[in-house]
Protein backbone atom coordinates (compact mmCIF):
# COMPACT_ATOMS: atom_id res chain seq x y z
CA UNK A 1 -35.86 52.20 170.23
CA UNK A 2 -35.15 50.02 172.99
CA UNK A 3 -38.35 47.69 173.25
CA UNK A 4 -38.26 43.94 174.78
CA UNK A 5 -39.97 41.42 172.65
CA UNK A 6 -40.86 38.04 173.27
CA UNK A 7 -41.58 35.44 170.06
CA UNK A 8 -43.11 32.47 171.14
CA UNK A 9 -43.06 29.49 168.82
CA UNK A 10 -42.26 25.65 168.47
CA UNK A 11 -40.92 26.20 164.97
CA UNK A 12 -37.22 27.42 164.88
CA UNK A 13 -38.01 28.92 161.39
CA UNK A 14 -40.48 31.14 162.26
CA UNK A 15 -38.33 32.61 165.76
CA UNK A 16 -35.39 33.38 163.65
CA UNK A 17 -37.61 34.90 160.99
CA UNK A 18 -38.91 37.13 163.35
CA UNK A 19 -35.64 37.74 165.92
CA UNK A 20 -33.87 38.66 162.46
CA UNK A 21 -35.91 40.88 161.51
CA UNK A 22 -35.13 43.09 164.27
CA UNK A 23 -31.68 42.79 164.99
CA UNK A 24 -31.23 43.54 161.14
CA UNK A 25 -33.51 46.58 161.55
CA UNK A 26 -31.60 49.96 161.51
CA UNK A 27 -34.61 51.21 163.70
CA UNK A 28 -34.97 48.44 165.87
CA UNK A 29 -31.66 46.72 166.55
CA UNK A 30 -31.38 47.59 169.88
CA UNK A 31 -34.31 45.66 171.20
CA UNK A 32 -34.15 42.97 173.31
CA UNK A 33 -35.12 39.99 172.10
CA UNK A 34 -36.96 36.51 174.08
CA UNK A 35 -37.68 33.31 172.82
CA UNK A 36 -40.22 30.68 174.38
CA UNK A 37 -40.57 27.33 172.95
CA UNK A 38 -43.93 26.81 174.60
CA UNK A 39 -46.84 28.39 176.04
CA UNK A 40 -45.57 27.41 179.56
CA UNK A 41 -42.34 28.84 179.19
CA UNK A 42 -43.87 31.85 178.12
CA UNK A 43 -46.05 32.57 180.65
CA UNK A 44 -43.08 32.12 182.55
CA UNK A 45 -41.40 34.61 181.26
CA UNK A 46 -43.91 37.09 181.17
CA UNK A 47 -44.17 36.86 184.84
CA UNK A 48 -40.60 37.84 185.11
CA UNK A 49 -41.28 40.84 182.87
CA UNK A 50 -43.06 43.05 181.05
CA UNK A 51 -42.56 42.78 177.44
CA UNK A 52 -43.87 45.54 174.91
CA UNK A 53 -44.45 43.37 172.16
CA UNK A 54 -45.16 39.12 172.42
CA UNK A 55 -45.67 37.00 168.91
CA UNK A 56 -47.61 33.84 169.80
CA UNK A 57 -48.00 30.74 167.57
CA UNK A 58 -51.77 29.43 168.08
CA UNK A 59 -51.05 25.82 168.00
CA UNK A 60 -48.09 24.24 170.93
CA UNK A 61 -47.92 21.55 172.99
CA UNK A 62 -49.13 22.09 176.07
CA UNK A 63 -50.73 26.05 176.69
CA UNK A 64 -51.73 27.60 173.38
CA UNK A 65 -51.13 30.57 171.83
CA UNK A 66 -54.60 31.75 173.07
CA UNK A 67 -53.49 31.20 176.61
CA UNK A 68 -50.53 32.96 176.64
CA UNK A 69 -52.30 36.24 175.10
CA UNK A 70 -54.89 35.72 177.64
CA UNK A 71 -52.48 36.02 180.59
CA UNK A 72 -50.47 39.15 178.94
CA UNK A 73 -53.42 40.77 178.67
CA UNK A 74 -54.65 40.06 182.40
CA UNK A 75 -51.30 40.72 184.17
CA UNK A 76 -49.33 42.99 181.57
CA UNK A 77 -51.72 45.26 180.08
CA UNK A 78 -49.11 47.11 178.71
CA UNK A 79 -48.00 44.47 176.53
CA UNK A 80 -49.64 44.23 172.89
CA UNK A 81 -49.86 40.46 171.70
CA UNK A 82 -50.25 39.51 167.84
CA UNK A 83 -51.18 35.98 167.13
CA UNK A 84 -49.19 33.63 164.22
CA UNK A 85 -51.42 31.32 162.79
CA UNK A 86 -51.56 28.79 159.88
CA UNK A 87 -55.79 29.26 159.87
CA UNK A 88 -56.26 32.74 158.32
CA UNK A 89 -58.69 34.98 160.06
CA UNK A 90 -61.15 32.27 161.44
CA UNK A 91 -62.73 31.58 165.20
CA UNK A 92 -59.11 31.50 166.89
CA UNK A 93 -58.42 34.80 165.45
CA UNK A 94 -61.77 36.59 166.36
CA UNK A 95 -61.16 34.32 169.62
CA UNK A 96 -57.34 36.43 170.00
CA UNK A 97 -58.63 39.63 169.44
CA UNK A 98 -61.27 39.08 172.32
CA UNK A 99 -58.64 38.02 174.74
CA UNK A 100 -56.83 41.51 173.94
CA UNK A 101 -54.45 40.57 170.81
CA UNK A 102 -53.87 43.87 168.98
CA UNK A 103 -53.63 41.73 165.44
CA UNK A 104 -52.69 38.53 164.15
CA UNK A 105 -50.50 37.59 161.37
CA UNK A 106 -50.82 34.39 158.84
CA UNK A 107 -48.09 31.68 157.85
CA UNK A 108 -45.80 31.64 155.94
CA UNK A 109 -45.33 35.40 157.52
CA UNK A 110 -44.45 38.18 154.83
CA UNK A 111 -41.55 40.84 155.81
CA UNK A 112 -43.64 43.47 154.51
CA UNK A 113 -46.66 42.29 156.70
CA UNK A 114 -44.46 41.83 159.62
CA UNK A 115 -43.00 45.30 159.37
CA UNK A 116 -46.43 47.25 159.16
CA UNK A 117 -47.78 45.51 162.01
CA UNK A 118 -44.54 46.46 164.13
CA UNK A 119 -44.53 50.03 163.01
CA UNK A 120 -48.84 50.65 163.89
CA UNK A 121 -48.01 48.80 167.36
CA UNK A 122 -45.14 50.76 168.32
CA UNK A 123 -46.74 54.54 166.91
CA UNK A 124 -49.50 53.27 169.19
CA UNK A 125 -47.41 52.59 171.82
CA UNK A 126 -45.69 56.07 171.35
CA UNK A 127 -48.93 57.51 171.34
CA UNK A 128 -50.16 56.12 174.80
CA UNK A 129 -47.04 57.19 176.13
CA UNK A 130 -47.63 60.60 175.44
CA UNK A 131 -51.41 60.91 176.50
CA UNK A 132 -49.79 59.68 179.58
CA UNK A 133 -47.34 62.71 180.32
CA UNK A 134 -50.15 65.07 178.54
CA UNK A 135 -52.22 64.01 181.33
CA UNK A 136 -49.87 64.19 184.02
CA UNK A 137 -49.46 68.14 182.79
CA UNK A 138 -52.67 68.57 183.36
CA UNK A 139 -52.07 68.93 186.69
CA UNK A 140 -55.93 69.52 188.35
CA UNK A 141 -58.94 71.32 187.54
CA UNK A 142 -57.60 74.48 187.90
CA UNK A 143 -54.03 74.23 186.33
CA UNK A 144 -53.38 74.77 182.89
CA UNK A 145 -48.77 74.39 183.35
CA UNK A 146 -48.88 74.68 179.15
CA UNK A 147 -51.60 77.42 178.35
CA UNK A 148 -49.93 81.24 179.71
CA UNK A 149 -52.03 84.08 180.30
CA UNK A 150 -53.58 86.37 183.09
CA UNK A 151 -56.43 88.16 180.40
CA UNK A 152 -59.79 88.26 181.14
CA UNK A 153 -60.03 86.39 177.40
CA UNK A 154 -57.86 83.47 178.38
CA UNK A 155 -59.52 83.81 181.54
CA UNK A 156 -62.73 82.78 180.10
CA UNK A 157 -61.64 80.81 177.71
CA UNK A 158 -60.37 78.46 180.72
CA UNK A 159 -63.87 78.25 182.54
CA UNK A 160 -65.49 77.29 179.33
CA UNK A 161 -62.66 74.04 178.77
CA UNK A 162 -63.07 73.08 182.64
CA UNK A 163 -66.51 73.22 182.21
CA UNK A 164 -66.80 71.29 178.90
CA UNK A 165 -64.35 68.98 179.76
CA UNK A 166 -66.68 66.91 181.87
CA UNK A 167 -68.71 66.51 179.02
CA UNK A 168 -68.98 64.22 175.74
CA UNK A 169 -70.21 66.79 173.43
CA UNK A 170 -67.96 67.93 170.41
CA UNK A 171 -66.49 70.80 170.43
CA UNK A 172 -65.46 73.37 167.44
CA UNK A 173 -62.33 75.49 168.32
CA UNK A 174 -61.72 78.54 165.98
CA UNK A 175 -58.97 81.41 165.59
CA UNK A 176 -56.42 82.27 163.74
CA UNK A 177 -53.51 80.03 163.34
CA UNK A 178 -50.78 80.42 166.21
CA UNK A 179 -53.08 80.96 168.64
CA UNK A 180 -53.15 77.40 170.58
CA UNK A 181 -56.07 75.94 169.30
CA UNK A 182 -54.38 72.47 169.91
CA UNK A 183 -53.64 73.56 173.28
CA UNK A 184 -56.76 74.07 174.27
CA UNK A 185 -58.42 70.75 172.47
CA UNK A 186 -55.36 68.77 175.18
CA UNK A 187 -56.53 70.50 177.68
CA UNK A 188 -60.21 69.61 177.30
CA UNK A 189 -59.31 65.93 176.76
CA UNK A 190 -56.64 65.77 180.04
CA UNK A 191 -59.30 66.98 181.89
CA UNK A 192 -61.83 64.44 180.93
CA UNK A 193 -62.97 61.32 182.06
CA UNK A 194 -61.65 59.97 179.15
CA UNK A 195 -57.72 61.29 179.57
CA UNK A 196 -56.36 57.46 180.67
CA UNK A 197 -57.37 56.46 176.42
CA UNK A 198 -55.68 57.97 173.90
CA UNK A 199 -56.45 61.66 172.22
CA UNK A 200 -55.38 60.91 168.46
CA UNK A 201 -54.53 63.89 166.01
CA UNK A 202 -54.97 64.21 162.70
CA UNK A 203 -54.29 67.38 160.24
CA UNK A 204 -56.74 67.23 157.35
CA UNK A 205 -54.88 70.14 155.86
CA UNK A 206 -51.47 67.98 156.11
CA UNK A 207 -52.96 64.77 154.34
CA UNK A 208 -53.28 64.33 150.25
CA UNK A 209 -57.10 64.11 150.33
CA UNK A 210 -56.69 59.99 148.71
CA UNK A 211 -54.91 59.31 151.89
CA UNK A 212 -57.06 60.78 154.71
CA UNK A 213 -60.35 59.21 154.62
CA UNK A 214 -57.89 55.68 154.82
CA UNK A 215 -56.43 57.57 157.84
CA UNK A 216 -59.25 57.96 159.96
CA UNK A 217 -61.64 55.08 159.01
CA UNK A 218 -58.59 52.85 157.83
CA UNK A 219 -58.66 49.49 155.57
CA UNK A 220 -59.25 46.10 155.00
CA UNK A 221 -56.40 44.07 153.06
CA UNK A 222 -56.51 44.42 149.10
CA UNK A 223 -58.57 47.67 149.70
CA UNK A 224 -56.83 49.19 146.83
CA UNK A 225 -53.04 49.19 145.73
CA UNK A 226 -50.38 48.36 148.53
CA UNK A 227 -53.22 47.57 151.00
CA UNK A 228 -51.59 44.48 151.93
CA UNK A 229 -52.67 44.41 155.71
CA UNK A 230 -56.11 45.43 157.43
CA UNK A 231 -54.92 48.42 158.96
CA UNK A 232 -57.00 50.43 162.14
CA UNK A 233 -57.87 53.51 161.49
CA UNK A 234 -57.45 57.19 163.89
CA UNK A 235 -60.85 56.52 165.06
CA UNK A 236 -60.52 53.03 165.96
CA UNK A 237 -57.17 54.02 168.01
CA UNK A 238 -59.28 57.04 169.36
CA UNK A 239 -61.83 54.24 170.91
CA UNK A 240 -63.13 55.20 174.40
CA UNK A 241 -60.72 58.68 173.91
CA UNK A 242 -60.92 61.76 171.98
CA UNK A 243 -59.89 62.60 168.40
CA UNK A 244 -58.25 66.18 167.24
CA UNK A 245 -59.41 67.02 163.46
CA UNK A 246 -56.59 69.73 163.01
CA UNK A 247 -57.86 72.34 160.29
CA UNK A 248 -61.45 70.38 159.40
CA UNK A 249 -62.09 73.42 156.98
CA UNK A 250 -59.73 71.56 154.87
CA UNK A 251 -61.58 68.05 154.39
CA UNK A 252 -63.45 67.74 151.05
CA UNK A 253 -67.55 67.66 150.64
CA UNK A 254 -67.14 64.14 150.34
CA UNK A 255 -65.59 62.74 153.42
CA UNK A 256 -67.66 65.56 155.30
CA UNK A 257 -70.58 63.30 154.81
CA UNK A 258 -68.52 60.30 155.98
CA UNK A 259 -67.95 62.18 158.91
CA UNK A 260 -71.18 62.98 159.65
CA UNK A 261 -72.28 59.64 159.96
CA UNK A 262 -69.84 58.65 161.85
CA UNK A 263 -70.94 61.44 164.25
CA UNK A 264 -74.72 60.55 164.06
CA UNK A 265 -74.56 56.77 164.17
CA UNK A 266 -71.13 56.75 166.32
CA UNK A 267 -69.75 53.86 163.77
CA UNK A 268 -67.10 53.29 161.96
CA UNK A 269 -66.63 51.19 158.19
CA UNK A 270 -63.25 50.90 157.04
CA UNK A 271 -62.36 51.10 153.41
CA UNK A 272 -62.83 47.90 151.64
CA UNK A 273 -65.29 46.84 154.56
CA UNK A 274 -68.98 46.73 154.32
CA UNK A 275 -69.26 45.51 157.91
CA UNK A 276 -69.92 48.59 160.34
CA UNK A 277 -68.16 48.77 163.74
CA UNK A 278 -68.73 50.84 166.81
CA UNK A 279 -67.30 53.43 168.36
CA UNK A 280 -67.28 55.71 171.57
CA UNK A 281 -64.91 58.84 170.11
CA UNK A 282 -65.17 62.44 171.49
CA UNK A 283 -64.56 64.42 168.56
CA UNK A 284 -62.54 67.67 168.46
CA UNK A 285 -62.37 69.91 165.78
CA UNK A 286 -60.26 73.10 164.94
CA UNK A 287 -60.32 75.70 162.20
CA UNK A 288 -58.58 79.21 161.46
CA UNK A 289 -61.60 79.88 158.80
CA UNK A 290 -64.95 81.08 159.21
CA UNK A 291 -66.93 77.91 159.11
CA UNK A 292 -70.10 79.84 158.82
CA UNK A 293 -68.72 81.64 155.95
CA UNK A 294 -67.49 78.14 154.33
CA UNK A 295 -71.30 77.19 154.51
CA UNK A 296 -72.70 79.87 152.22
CA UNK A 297 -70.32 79.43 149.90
CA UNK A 298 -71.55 75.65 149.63
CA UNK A 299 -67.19 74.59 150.64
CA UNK A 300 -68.29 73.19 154.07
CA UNK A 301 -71.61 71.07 154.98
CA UNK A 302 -74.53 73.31 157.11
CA UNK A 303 -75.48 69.76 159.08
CA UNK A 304 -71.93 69.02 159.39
CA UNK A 305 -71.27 72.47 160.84
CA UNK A 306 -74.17 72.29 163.16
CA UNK A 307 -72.67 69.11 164.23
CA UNK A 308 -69.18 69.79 165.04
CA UNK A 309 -70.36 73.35 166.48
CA UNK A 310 -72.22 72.08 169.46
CA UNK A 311 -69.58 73.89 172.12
CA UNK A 312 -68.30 76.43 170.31
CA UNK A 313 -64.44 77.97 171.92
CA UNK A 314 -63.32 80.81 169.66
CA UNK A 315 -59.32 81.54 170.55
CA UNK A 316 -58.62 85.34 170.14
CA UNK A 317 -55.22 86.57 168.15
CA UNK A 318 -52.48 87.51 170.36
CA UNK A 319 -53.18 91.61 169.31
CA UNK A 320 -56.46 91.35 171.40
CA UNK A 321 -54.87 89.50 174.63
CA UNK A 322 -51.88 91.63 174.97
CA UNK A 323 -51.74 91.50 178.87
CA UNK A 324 -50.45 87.78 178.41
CA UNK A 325 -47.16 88.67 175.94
CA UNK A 326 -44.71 89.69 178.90
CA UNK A 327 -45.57 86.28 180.20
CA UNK A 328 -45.66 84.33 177.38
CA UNK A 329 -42.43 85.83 176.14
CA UNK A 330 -40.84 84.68 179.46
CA UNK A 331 -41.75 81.09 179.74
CA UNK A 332 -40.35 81.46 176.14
CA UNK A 333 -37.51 82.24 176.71
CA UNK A 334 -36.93 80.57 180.46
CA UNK A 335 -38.00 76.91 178.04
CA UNK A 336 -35.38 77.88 175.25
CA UNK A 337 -32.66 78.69 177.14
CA UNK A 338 -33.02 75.29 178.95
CA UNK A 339 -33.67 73.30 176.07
CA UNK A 340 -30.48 74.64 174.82
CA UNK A 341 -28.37 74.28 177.51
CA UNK A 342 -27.55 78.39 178.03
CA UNK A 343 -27.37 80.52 181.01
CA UNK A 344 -30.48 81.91 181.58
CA UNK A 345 -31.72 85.24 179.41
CA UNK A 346 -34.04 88.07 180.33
CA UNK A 347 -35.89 90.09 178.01
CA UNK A 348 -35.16 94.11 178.78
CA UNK A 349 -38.25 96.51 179.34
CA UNK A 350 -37.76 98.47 175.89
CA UNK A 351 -37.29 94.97 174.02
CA UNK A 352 -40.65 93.88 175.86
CA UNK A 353 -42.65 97.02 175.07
CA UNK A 354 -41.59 96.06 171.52
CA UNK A 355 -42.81 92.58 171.82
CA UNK A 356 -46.47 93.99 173.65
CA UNK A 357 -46.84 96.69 170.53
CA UNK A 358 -45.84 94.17 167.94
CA UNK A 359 -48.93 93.14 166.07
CA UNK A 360 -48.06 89.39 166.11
CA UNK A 361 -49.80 88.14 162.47
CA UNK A 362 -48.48 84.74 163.10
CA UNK A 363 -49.78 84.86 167.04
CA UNK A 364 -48.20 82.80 169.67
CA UNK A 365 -46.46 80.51 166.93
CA UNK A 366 -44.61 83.81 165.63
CA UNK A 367 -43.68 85.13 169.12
CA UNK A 368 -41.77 81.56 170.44
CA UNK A 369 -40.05 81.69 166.90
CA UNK A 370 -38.82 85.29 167.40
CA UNK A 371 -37.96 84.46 171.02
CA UNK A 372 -36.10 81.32 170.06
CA UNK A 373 -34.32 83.80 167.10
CA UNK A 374 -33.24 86.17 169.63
CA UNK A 375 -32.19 83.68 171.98
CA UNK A 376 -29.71 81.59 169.86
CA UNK A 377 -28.60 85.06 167.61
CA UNK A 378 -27.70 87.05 170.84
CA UNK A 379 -24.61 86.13 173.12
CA UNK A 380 -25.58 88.55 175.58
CA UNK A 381 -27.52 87.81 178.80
CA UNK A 382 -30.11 90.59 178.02
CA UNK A 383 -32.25 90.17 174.94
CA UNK A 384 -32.72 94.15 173.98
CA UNK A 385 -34.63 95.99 171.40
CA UNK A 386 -31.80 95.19 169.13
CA UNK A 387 -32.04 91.24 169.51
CA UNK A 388 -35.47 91.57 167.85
CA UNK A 389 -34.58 94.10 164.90
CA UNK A 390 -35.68 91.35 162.68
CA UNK A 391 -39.26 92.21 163.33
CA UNK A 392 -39.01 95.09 161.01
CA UNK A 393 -38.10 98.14 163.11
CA UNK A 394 -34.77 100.41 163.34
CA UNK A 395 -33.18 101.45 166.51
CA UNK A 396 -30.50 104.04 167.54
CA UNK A 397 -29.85 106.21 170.43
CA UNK A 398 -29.54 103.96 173.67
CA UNK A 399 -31.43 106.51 176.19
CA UNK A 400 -33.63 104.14 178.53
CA UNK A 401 -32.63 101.86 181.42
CA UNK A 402 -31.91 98.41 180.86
CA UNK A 403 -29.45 97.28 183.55
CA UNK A 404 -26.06 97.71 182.13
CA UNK A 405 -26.90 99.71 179.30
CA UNK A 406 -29.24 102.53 177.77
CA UNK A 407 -31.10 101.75 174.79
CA UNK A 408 -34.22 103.17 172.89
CA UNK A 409 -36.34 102.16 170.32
CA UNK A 410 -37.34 104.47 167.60
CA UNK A 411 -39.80 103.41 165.32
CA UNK A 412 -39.38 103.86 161.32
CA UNK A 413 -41.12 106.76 160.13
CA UNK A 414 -43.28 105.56 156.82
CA UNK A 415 -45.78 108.17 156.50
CA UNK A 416 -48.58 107.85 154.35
CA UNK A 417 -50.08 111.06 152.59
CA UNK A 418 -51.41 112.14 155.77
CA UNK A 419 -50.25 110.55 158.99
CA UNK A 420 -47.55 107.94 160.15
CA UNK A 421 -48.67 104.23 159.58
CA UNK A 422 -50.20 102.30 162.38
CA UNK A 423 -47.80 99.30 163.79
CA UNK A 424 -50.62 97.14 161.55
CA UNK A 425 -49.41 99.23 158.43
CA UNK A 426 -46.35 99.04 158.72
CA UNK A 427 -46.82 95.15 159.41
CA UNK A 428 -48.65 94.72 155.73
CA UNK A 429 -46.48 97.51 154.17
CA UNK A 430 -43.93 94.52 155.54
CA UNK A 431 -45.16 91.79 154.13
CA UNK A 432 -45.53 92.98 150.55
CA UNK A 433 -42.19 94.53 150.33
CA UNK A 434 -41.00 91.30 151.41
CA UNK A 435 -43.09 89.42 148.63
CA UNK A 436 -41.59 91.68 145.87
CA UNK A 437 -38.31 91.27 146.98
CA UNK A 438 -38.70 87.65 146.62
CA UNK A 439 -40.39 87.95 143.28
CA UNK A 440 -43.84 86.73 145.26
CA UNK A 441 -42.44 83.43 146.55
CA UNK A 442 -44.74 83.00 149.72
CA UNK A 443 -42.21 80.25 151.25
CA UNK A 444 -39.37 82.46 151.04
CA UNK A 445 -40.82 85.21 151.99
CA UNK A 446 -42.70 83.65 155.32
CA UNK A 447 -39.28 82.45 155.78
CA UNK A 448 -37.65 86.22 155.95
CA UNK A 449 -40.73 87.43 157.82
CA UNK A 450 -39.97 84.40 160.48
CA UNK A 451 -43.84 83.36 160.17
CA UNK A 452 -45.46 80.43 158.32
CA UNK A 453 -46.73 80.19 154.87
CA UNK A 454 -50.34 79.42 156.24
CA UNK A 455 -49.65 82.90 158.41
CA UNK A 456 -48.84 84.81 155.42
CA UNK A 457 -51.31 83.23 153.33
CA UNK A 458 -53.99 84.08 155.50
CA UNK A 459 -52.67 87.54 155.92
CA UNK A 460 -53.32 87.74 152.67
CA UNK A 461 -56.52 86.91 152.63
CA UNK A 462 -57.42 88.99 155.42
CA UNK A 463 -55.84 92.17 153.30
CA UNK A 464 -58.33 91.05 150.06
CA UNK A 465 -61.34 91.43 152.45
CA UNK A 466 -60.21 94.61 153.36
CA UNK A 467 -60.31 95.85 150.13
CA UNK A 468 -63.90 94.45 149.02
C-alpha cells in the first residue's frame, strides 16, 4: 500500500517513532514518508502535495498543529489529519476534530494505539475509494452496467430503485440468497443524493453477535477488554451516506431494539458512552427469510419490522426470471475470461438451454460459479453441454448444431412410481444423495454441489416446509 504520509513534529523522538513504524511495517513499507519540523514547513509541503495521512504535534513554534489541520482540511480534503498531543482529550482536541482531524493520539504514543488508528483511517480510505468507482458505475438514471436482465421482473424491480433512490426512506430488500440483493441496495445508494458519502456494509450473519453491536455503534476506550482506543463505529462512517445491514434476520432481539432507536431518534451511543451523538444514515436492509414469518414466531421485532419495511423490494429467484440467464450467463463468461486472461469463450445453444432449464437453488451466485467452473475446466473455445456435466445431468449422442460439432443433451431418467422427476426433483433427489455420500456434512457437500452452505441450508429448509 503505497500511501504518502507526512509527520509533523519538533521532537525528533516522536518522527522516528512514527516514520519507523512504517518502514518496519510488512503492510506499509512502501509508503512514502515526509517530515516537517514546523507548522510552516508543513503547510509548505502540503501545498506541494497531497498527502493521505498527516500526524501533527499541537504545540510548535510558529503555526500550530491546529493550523496545519485546518489548511489540509481546506485545500486537501482528501487528506485525513490526526493530532499528537501531550493534553489528553481536552479543548484543542474537540478544537482538531472541528477543523476536520479524523482522531488524535496522546504522548508518549503507544504502538498498539498508533497501529489501530492507521488501520480505521486507511479501511476508510479504501472504503471512499470504492463508493467512488461504485458511483461512477452507476452510470445515469437509467443504467444499471452491474444488474443483467431484460424480464418484466427485473424490469420492475428497476423502476421501483430509480424511484426510491431519490428518497431517504429505508428500504427492506428480500429473496433468496444469490439473487443480488446487494446489487440492488448499490444501486439505490449510487443513485442517490447521497452517493459522494460513503455506503458502509455490514453482515450481521458474518459477525459473532459480542462483536457486532461494537461494529455498528463502536466504543469508547476501556469499553471492555482490548478496547484500548475510542473507535467509530459503521454508522458513524455511514454519516451523511447509506448503511447495508446484510442478512438483518440474523441480529439478536437485543440489538434489534438498539437499532430501533437509532432509527426513531436518528442517534447514535457508542459502547462505553453515555453521551448520544447524531446521525443522518439511510439505512438498508436485506434478508433471504420471511421477516413476517420471523415476527410470529417472536425471532424478529413487529416495530422493528414495520420500521425497516417502509419500501419494501422483494428480488425473485433466478427459476422465475428465466428470460435474463442467456444474458447473465454471457456477461459471465465475457468477465471471466478477461479476468483470466483467456481467449474469449461462447456458451453453445444446447449448453444454454441447459443453463435456462436448470433450476438454479443457489440463483445468480450458483450460475457465475458454474460459469467460472466451466470456463477454467474446459480448454475449448465452446463451453458445451458437457462443460457443465457437473450440474448433475448425463449426456451422449452429439446430434444438434453447435458450430464445429454435434452434441445433445439427454436428461437422466429417475422415475418415480409414476412419472419422470421434474428438473426440481431431480435437483433435491441431488442434494440428498450428495448429503449421504458425505455422511451429512453440509460444507462438503455444498462444496460438490458447487453452491453455498447458506444455499443448501436453506434448501433444506424449504424441503421441511414442504413436507408440513
Amino acid at each position: 500500500m503505497k500511501k504518502k504520509i507526512l509527520i509533523v513534529d519538533d521532537e525528533p523522538l516522536i518522527r522516528s517513532f512514527i516514520s519507523s513504524y512504517f518502514e518496519t511495517s510488512a503492510e506499509y513499507s512502501q509508503c512514502n514518508i515526509d517530515v516537517a519540523v514546523n507548522g510552516e514547513e508543513a503547510i509548505a509541503r502540503i501545498k506541494e502535495k497531497e498527502y493521505d495521512l498527516i500526524f501533527t504535534d499541537l504545540k510548535m513554534p510558529g503555526k500550530s498543529g491546529l493550523d496545519v489541520i485546518k489548511f489540509a482540511t481546506e485545500n486537501s480534503p482528501a487528506t485525513d489529519s490526526v493530532l499528537i498531543t501531550a493534553y489528553g482529550g481536552g479543548e484543542s482536541a474537540s478544537k482538531a476534530m472541528a477543523y476536520g482531524a479524523y482522531e488524535y493520539i496522546t504522548k508518549p504514543v503507544a504502538l498498539e494505539e498508533l497501529e489501530m488508528i492507521v488501520k480505521h483511517i486507511f479501511e476508510r480510505q479504501e472504503l471512499i475509494a470504492k463508493n467512488k468507482k461504485l458511483s461512477k458505475q452507476i452510470q445515469d438514471q437509467t443504467g444499471f452496467p452491474k444488474i443483467i436482465g431484460k424480464s418484466k421482473a427485473i424490469s420492475d424491480i428497476m423502476d421501483v430503485v430509480k424511484m426510491v433512490a431519490r428518497t431517504n426512506s429505508t428500504v427492506l430488500i428480500t429473496g433468496e440468497s444469490g439473487t443480488g440483493k446487494e446489487l440492488i441496495a448499490e444501486a439505490i445508494h449510487g443513485l442517490s443524493s447521497r452517493n459522494e458519502n460513503n455506503f458502509v456494509k455490514i453482515n450481521c450473519a458474518a459477525l459473532p453477535e459480542n462483536l457486532i453491536e461494537s461494529e455498528l455503534f463502536g466504543f469508547e476506550k476501556g469499553a471492555f477488554t482490548g478496547a484500548i482506543k475510542r473507535t467509530r463505529g459503521k454508522f458513524e462512517m455511514a454519516d451523511k451516506g447509506s448503511i447495508l445491514l446484510d442478512e438483518i434476520s440474523e441480529m439478536n432481539l437485543d440489538l434489534q431494539a438498539k437499532l430501533l432507536r437509532v432509527i426513531q431518534e436518528k442517534e447514535i451511543v457508542r459502547i462505553g458512552s453515555e453521551t448520544p451523538q447524531k446521525i443522518d444514515v439511510r439505512i438498508v436492509a436485506t434478508s433471504n427469510r420471511e421477516l413476517s414469518r420471523y415476527v410470529e414466531e417472536g425471532k424478529f421485532r413487529e416495530d422493528l419490522f414495520f420500521r425497516l419495511n417502509i419500501i419494501p423490494v422483494h428480488l425473485p429467484p433466478l427459476r422465475k426470471r428465466k428470460d435474463d440467464i442467456p444474458l447473465i450467463a454471457e456477461s459471465f463468461v465475457k468477465k471471466i475470461c478477461f479476468n483470466l486472461g483467456t481467449p474469449k469463450k461462447v456458451i453453445s445453444d444446447s449448453a444454454m438451454q441447459l443453463l435456462v432449464e436448470y433450476d438454479w437453488p443457489g440463483n445468480i451466485r450458483e450460475l457465475q460459479n458454474a460459469v467460472e467452473r466451466a470456463v477454467i475446466t474446459n480448454p475449448q473455445d465452446v463451453l458445451t453441454t458437457e462443460s457443465f456435466q457437473f450440474l448433475g445431468y448425463l449426456f451422449k449422442n452429439r446430434t444438434v448444431d453447435s458450430g464445429s460439432e454435434k452434441e445433445e443433451i439427454i436428461q437422466k431418467p429417475v422415475r418415480t412410481e409414476s412419472s419422470v422427476m421434474t428438473i426440481a426433483e431431480m435437483e433435491k433427489q441431488m442434494i440428498f444423495d450428495t448429503l449421504e455420500k458425505t455422511g451429512n456434512n453440509r460444507t462438503e457437500a455444498a462444496k460438490i454441489l458447487g453452491i453455498t452452505t447458506r444455499t443448501l441450508r436453506n434448501k433444506l429448509h424449504q424441503y421441511e416446509s414442504e413436507e408440513e
